[in-house]
Protein backbone atom coordinates (compact mmCIF):
# COMPACT_ATOMS: atom_id res chain seq x y z
CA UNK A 1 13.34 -8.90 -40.40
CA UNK A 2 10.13 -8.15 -41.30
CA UNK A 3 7.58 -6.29 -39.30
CA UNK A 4 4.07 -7.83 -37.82
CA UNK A 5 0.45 -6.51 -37.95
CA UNK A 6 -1.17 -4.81 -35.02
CA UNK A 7 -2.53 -6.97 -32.10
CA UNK A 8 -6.72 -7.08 -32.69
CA UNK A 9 -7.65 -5.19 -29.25
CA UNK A 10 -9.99 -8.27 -29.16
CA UNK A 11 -7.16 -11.15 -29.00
CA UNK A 12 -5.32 -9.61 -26.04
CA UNK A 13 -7.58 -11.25 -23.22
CA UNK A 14 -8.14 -14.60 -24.76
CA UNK A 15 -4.41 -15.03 -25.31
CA UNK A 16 -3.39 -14.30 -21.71
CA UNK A 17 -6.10 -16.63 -20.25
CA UNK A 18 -4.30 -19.04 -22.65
CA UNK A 19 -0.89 -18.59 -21.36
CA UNK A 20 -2.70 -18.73 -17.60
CA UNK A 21 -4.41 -21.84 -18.39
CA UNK A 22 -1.14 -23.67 -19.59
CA UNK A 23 0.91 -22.19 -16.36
CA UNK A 24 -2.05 -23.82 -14.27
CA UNK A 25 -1.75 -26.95 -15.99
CA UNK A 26 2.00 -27.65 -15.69
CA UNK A 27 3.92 -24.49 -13.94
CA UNK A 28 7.56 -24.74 -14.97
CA UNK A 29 10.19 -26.83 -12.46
CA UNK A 30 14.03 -26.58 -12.29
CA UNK A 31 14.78 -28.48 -15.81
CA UNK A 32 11.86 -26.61 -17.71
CA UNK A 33 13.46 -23.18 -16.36
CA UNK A 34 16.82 -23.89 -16.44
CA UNK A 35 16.22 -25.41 -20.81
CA UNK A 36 14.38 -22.56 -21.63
CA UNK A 37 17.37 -20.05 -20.01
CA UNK A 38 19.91 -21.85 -22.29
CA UNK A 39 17.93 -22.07 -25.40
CA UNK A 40 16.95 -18.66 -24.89
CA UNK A 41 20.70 -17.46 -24.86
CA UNK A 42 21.59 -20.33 -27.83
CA UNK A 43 19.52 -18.92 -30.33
CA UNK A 44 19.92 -15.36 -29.16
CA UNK A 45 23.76 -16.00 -29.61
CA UNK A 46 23.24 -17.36 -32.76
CA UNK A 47 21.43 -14.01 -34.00
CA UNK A 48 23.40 -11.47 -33.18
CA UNK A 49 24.35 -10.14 -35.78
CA UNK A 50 20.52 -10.47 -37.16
CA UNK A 51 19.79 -8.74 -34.20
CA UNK A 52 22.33 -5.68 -34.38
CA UNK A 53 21.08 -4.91 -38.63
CA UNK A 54 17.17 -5.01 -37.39
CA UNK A 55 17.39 -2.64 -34.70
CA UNK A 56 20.07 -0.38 -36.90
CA UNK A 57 17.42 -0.32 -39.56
CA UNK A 58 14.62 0.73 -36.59
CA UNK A 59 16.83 3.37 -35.93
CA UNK A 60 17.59 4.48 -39.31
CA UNK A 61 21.36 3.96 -37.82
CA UNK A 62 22.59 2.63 -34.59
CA UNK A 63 26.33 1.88 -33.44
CA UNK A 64 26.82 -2.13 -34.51
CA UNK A 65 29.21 -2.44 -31.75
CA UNK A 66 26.57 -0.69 -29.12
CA UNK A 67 23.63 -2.54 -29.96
CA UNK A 68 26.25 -5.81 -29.35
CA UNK A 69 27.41 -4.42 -26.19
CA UNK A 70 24.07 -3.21 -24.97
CA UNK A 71 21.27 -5.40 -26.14
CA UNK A 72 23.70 -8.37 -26.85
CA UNK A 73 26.62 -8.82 -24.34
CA UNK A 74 23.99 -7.48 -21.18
CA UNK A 75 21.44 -9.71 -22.28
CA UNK A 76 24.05 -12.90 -22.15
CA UNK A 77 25.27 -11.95 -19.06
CA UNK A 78 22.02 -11.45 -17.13
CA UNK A 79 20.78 -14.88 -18.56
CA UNK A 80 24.20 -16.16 -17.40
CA UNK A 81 23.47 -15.12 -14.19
CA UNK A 82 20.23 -16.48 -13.83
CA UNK A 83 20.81 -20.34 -14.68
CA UNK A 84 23.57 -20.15 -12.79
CA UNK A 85 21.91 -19.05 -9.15
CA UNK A 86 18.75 -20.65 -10.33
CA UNK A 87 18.66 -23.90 -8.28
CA UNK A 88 19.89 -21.92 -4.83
CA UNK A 89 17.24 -18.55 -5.46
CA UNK A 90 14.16 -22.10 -5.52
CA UNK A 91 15.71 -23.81 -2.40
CA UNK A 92 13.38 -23.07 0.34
CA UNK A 93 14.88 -21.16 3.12
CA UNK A 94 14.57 -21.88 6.78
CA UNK A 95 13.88 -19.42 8.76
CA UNK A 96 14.28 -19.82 13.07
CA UNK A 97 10.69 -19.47 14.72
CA UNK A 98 11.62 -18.11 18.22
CA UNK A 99 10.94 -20.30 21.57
CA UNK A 100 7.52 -18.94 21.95
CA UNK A 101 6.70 -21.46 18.54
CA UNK A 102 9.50 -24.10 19.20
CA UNK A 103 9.49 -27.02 18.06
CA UNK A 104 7.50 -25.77 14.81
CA UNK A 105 9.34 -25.35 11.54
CA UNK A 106 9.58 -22.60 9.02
CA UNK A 107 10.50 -21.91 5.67
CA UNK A 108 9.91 -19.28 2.73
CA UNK A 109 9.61 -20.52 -0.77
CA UNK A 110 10.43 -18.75 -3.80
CA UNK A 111 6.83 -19.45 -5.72
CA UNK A 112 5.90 -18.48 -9.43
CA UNK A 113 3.33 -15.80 -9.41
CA UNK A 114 1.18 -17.02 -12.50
CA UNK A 115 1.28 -14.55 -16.15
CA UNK A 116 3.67 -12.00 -16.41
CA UNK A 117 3.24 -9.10 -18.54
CA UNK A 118 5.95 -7.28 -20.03
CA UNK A 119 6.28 -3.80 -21.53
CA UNK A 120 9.41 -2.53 -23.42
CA UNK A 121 10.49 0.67 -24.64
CA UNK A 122 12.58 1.38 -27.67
CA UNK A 123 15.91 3.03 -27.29
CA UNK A 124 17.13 -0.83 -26.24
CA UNK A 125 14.19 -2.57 -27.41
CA UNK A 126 16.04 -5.90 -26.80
CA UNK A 127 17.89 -5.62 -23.71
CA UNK A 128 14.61 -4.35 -22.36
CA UNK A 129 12.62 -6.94 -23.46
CA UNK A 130 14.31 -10.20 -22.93
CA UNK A 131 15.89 -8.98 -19.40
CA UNK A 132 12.71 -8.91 -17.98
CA UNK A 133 11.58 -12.23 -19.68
CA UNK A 134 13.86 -13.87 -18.86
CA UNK A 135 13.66 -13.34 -15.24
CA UNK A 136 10.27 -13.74 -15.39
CA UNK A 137 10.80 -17.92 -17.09
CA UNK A 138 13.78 -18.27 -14.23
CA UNK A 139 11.00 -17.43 -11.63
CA UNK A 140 8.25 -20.03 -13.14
CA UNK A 141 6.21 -17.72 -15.01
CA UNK A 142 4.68 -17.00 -18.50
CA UNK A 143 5.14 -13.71 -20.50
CA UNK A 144 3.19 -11.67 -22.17
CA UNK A 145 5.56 -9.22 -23.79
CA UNK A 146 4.49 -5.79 -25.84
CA UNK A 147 7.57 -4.05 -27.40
CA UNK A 148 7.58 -0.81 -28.56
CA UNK A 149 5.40 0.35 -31.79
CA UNK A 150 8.43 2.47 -32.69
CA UNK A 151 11.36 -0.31 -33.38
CA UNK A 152 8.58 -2.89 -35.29
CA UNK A 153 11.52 -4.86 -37.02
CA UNK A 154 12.83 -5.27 -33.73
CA UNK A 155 9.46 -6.29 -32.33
CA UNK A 156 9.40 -8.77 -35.84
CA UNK A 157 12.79 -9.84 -34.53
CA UNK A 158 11.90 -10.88 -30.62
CA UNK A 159 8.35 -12.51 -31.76
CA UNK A 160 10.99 -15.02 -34.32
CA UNK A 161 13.58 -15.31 -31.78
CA UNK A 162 11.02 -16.06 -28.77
CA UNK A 163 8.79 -18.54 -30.95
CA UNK A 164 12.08 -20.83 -31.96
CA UNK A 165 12.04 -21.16 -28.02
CA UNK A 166 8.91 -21.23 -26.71
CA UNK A 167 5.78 -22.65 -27.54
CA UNK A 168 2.62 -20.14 -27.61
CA UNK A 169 1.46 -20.99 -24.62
CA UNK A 170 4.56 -19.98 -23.12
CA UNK A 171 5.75 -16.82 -24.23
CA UNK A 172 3.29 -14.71 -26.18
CA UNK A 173 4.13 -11.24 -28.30
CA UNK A 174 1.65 -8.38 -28.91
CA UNK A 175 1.85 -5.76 -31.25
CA UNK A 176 0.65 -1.74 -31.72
CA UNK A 177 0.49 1.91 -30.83
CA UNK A 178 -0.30 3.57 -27.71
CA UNK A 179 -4.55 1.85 -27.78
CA UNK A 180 -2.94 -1.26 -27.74
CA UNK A 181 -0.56 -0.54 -25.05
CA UNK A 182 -3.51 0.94 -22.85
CA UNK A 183 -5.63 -2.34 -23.12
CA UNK A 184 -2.63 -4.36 -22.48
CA UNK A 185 -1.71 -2.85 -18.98
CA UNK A 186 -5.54 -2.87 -18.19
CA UNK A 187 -5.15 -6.89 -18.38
CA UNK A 188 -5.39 -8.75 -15.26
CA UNK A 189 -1.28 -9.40 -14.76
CA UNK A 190 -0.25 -11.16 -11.83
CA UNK A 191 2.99 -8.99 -12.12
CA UNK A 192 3.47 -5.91 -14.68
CA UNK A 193 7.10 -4.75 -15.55
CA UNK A 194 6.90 -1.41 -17.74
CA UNK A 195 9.64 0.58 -18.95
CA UNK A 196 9.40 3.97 -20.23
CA UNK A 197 8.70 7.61 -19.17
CA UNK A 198 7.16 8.89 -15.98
CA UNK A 199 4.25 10.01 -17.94
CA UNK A 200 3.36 6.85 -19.40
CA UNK A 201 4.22 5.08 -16.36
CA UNK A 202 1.80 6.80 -14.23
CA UNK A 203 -0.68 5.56 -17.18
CA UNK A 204 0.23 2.55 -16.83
CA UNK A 205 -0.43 2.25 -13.39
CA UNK A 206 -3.86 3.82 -13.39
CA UNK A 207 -4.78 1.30 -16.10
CA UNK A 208 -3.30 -1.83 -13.67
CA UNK A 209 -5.04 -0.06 -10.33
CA UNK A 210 -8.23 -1.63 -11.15
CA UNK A 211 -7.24 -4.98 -11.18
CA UNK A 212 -4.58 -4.00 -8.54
CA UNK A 213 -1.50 -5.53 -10.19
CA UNK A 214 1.69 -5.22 -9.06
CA UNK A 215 3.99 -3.45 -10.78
CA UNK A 216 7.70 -2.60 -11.74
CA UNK A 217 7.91 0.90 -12.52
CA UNK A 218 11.28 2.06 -14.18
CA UNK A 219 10.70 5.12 -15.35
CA UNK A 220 13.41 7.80 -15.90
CA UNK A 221 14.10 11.15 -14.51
CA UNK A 222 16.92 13.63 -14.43
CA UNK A 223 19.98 12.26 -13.41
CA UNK A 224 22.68 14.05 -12.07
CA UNK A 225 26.39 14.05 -12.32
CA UNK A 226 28.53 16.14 -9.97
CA UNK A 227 31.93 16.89 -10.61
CA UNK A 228 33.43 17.74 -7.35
CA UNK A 229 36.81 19.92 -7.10
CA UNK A 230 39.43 17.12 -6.56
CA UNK A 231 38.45 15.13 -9.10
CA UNK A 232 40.67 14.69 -12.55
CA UNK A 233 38.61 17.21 -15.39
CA UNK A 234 39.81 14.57 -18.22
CA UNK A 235 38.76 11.60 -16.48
CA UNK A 236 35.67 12.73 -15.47
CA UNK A 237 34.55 14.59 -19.31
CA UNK A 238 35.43 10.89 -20.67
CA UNK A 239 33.43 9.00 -18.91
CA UNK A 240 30.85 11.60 -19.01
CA UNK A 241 30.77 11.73 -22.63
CA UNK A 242 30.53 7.25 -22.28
CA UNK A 243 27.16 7.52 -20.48
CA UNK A 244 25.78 10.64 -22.19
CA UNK A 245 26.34 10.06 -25.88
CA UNK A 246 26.23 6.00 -26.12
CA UNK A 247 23.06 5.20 -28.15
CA UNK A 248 22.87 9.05 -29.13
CA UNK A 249 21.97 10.14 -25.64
CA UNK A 250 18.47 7.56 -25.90
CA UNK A 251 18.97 6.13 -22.14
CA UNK A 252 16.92 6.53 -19.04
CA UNK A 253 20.15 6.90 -16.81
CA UNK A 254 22.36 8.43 -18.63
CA UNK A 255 23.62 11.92 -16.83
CA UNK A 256 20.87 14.33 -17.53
CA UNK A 257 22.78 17.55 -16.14
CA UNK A 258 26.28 18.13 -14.51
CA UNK A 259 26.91 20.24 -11.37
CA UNK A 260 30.41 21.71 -11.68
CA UNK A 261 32.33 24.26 -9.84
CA UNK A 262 32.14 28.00 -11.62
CA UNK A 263 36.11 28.01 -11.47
CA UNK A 264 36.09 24.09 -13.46
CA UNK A 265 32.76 25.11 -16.24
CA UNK A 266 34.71 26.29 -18.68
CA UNK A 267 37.78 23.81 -18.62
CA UNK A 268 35.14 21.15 -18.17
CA UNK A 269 33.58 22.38 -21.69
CA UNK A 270 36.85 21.77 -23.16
CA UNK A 271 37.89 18.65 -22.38
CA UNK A 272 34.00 17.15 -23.23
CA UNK A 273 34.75 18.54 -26.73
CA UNK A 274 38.35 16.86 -26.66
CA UNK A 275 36.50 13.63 -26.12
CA UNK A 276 33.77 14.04 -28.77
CA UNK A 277 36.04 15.03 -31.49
CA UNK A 278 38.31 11.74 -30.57
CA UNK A 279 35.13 9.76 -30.81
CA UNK A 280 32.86 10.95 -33.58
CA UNK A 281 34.91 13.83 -35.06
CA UNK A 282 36.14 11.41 -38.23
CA UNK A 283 34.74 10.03 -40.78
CA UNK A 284 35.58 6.45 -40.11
CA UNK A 285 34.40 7.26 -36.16
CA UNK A 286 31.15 8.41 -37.03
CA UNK A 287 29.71 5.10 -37.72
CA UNK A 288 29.93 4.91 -34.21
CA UNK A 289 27.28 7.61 -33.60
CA UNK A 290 23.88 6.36 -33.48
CA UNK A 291 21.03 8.52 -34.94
CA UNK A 292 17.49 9.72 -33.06
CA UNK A 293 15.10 6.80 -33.28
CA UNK A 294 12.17 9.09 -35.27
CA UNK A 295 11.39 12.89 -36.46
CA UNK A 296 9.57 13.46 -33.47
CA UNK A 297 11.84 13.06 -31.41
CA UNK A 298 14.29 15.21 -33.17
CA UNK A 299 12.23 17.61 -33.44
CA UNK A 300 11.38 17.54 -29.45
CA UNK A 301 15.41 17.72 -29.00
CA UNK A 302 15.59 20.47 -31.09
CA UNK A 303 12.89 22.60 -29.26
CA UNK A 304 15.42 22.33 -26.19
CA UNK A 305 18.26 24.31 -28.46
CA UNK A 306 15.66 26.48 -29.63
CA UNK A 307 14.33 27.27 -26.40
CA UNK A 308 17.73 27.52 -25.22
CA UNK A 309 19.12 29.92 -27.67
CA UNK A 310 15.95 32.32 -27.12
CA UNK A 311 16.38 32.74 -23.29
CA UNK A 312 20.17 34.05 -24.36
CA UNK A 313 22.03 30.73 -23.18
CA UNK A 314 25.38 29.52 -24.51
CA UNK A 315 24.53 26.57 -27.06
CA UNK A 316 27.90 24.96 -27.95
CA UNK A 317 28.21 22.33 -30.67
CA UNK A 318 30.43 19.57 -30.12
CA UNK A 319 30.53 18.53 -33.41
CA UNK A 320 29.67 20.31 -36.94
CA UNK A 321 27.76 16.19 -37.83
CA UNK A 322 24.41 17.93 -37.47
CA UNK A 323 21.96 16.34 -40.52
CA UNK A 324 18.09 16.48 -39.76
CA UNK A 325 17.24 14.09 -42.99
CA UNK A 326 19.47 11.51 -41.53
CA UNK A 327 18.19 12.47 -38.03
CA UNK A 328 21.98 12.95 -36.70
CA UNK A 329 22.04 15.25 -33.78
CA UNK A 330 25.10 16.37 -32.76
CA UNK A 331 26.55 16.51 -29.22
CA UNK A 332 25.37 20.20 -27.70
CA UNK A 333 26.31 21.68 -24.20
CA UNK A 334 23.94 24.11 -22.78
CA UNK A 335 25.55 25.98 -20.04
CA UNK A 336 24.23 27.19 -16.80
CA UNK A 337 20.46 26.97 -17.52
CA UNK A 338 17.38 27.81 -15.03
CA UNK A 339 15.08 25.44 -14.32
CA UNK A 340 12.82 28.04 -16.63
CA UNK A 341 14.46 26.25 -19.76
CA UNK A 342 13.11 23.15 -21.30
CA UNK A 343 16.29 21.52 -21.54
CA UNK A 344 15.76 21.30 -17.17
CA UNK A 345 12.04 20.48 -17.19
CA UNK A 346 11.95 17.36 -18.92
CA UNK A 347 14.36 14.24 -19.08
CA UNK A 348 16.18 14.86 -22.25
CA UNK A 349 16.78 11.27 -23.65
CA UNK A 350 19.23 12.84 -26.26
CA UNK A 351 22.71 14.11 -26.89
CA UNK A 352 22.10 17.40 -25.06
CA UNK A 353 23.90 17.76 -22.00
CA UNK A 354 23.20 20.63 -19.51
CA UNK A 355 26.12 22.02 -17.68
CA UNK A 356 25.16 24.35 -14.15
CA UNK A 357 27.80 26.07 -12.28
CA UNK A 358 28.11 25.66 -8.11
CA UNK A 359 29.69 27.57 -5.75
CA UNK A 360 29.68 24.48 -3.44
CA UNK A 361 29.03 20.78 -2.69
CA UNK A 362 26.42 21.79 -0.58
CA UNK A 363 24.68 24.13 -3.29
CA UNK A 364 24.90 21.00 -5.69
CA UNK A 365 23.46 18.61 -2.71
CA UNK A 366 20.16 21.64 -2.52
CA UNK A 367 19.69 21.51 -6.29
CA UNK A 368 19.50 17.62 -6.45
CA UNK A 369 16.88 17.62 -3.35
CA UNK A 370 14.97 20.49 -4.32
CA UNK A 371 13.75 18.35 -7.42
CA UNK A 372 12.56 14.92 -7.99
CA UNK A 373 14.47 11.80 -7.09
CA UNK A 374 16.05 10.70 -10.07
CA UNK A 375 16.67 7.35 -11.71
CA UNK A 376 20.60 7.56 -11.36
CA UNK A 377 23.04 9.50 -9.62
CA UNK A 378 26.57 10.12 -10.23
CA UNK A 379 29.43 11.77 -8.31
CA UNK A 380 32.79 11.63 -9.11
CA UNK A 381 35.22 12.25 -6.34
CA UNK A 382 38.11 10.30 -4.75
CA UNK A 383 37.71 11.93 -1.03
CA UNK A 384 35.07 9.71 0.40
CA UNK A 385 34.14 12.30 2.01
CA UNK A 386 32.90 13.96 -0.23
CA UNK A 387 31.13 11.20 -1.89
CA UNK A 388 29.32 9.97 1.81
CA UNK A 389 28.06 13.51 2.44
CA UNK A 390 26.22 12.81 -1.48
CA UNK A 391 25.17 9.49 -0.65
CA UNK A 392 23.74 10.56 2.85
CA UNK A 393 22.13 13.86 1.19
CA UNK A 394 20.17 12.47 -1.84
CA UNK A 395 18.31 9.97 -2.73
CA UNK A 396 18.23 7.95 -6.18
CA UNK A 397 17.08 4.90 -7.65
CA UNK A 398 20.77 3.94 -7.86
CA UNK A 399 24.73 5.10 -8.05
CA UNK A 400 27.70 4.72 -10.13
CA UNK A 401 30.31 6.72 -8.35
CA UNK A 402 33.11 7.65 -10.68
CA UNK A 403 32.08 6.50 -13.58
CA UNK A 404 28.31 6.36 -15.01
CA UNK A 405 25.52 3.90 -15.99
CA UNK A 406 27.81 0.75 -15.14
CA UNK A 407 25.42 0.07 -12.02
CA UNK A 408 23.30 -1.27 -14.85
CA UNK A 409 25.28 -4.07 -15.87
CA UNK A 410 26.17 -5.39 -12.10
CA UNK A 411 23.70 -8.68 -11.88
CA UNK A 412 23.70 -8.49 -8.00
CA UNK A 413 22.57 -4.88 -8.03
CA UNK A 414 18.99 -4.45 -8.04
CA UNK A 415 18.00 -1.87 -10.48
CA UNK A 416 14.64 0.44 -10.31
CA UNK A 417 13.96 4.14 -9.36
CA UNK A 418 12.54 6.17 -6.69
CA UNK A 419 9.29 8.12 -6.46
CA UNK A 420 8.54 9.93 -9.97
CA UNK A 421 11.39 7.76 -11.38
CA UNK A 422 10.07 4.42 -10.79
CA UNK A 423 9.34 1.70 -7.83
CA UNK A 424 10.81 -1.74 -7.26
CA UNK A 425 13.38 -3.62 -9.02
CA UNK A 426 14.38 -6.20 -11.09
CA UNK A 427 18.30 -7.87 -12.13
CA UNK A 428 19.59 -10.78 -10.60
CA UNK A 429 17.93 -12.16 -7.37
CA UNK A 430 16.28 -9.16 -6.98
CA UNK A 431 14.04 -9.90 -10.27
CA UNK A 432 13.48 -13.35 -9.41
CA UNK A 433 12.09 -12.31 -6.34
CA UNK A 434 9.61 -9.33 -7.69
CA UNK A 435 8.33 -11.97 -9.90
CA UNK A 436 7.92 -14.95 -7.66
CA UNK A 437 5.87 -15.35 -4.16
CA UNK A 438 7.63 -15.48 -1.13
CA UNK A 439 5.51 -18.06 0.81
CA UNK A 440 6.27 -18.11 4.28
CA UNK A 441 5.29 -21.50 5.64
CA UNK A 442 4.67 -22.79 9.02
CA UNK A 443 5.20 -26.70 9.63
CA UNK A 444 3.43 -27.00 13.26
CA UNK A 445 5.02 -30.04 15.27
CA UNK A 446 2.40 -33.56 16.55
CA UNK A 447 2.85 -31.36 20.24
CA UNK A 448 2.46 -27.56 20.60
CA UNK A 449 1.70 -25.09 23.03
CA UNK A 450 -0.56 -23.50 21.08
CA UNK A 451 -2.75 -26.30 22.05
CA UNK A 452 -3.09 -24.89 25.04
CA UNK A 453 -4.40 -21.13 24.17
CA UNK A 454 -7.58 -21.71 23.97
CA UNK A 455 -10.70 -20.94 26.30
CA UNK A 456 -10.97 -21.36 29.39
CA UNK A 457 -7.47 -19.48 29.20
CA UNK A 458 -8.33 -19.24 33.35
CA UNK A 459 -6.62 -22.84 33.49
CA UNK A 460 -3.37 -22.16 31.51
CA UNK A 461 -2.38 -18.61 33.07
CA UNK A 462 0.50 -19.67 34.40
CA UNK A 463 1.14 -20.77 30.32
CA UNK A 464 -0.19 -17.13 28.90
CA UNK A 465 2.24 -15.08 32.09
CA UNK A 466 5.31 -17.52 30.91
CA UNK A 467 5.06 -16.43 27.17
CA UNK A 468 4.36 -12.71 27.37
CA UNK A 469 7.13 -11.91 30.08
């Protein structure tokens, strides 16, 4: 797929008051929505495998079977999911009034919102593009979508697959760096979904504050994973090592850092390495192990090992697949590091996984708090107790609980972060609503008493006494 020139700073505003002026003319009912959900999901079916060689050859190499499973099979579903509540999310719902406004009626109506602008990152520059679309056309809007500069093939990709569904003044695709970016969140939105770091986020919304857009924030963060003492070491490394090293360690919730007993560290460290070495350690397996999207990036991972290694902390390969031309990183452990090392001031968004001893649950519970509220959060116990006393201690933008990431993937979850990693939320209903207008409407009966409230309120006291008792 080939690649697209950069956006003219120039042609952003003139193409959103093109995609406003055509939602003003016709906004989108049931049938429009509903077509444009199922052609969407036809012809992204259809490309699939398009799809997984574009954003392997963004990557330089990416898992076939994890771009299918990730930007494929999640996109499906969600869309699924969307068509299939559609009608029943734009019935209007009554709502009672109370006897102090009987007999009026009221209802709340799901409304469409206007232009919606969309900003996607690139370590699923799919998934996180077309999730957000699409719940963005289910809720009666217009997009204007800007994927990441750093996956252009991909971005070539989603401007072919989007204009063989909608027309252009639909569903609209810009392209370019960081300027471009800038000037696009400074456009007047009448919703703004970004994904991406906290740092650009907080960009993001300074740019939007003028024209005081709302916005979906999901951002990132450290995310946690404790291991508490009953739980199964095996079960919990494999799962760990899912959610870490899927897509190379590029995703905002996968565990950032584990909390583990000082008695289970070591045994801990053993059975992650069991896993990698079943996964990636042959040959044939290592197609399955998807390289760091650019040099900079690599290079940034490899200032955490660096950094690491000169404090006097134990670095421990995982695998000996290490290749800086080919921009394979290798799964590293870096054990019990102070929040003075890199590796525990920033997210890490790469196959470097932290591993900090704890004398207690309650130790683990004080680390979590004492920093910011992270995207994700993940304990793995099976006494609820133990689990509860997490849930009730901490705060995150969501949980998996014995298991990681899979929150995700739940349509009837809303997903978004907390604080520094995000605010509101989008999947499912929860999506359609961000994006739409809840418009509370009153239907006032031909007799009411609030006929009566007005001056001189002397002659209806009696009235006024009855309905503030």
């Amino acid at each position: 797929m080939d690649t697209f020139s950069d956006t003219p700073t120039a042609e952003l505003a003139p193409t959103l008051q093109r995609l406003r002026e055509a939602w003003q003319t016709r906004r989108p009912d049931y049938r429009q929505r509903r077509d444009d959900l199922q052609r969407l999901r036809a012809a992204l079916k259809r490309r699939l495998a398009e799809m997984a060689d574009t954003v392997a050859t963004d990557f330089g190499h990416r898992s076939r079977h994890e771009t299918l499973i990730a930007d494929g099979m999640t996109v499906l579903n969600e869309i699924d999911h969307l068509a299939r509540h559609l009608r029943g999310w734009m019935k209007p719902r009554r709502v009672g009034v109370g006897w102090r406004f009987w007999p009026a009626r009221a209802e709340v109506r799901a409304e469409p919102v206007g232009v919606i602008g969309v900003i996607s990152p690139w370590n699923y520059p799919v998934n996180l593009a077309l999730i957000p679309l699409a719940t963005a056309i289910a809720a009666g809007n217009h997009v204007y979508l800007k994927p990441s500069e750093h996956t252009p093939r991909t971005t070539g990709f989603l401007r072919s697959l989007l204009a063989e569904v909608f027309p252009d003044e639909r569903v609209a695709v810009a392209a370019g760096g960081a300027d471009i970016a800038g000037a696009f969140a400074a456009l007047p939105f009448d919703h703004l979904v970004f994904t991406g770091s906290t740092a650009v986020g907080r960009k993001v919304m300074a740019a939007a504050a003028p024209n005081l857009t709302p916005l979906t924030l999901e951002l990132g963060g450290k995310s946690p994973a404790i291991v508490c003492d009953d739980y199964p070491l095996e079960q919990a490394a494999s799962r760990l090592a899912t959610g870490k090293w899927f897509n190379g360690g590029q995703t905002c919730i996968a565990p950032d850092y584990v909390l583990v007993s000082a008695a289970r560290r070591d045994a801990l460290v053993q059975a992650l390495r069991r896993q990698v070495q079943a996964r990636y350690g042959s040959p044939q397996a290592a197609v399955d192990y998807t390289r760091i999207i650019n040099d900079s990036q690599y290079a940034r991972l490899q200032g955490y090992l660096d950094d690491a290694r000169g404090r006097g902390l134990d670095v421990i390969a995982l695998s000996e697949r290490h290749d800086p031309q080919q921009r394979l990183f290798a799964p590293h452990l870096v054990l019990d590091p102070g929040d003075d090392a890199k590796a525990m001031q920033d997210e890490i968004f790469g196959p470097i996984l932290p591993i900090r001893s704890v004398e207690s649950l309650d130790e683990a519970i004080a680390y979590i708090n004492a920093h910011d509220r992270p995207l994700a959060l993940y304990p793995f116990s099976h006494d609820r107790q133990n689990v509860e006393k997490i849930l009730h201690s901490t705060l995150a933008g969501g949980v998996t609980v014995n298991d990681t990431v899979l929150h995700f993937g739940i349509n009837n979850l809303p997903f978004g972060g907390i604080g520094p990693s995000g605010m509101g939320a989008y999947h499912g209903r929860a999506g359609f609503d961000a994006m739409s207008k809840a418009l509370p409407i009153l239907w006032q009966s031909r007799r009411a008493g609030s006929d009566l409230l007005k001056p001189p309120y002397a002659k209806v006291q009696r009235f006024i006494d009855f309905i503030i008792r």
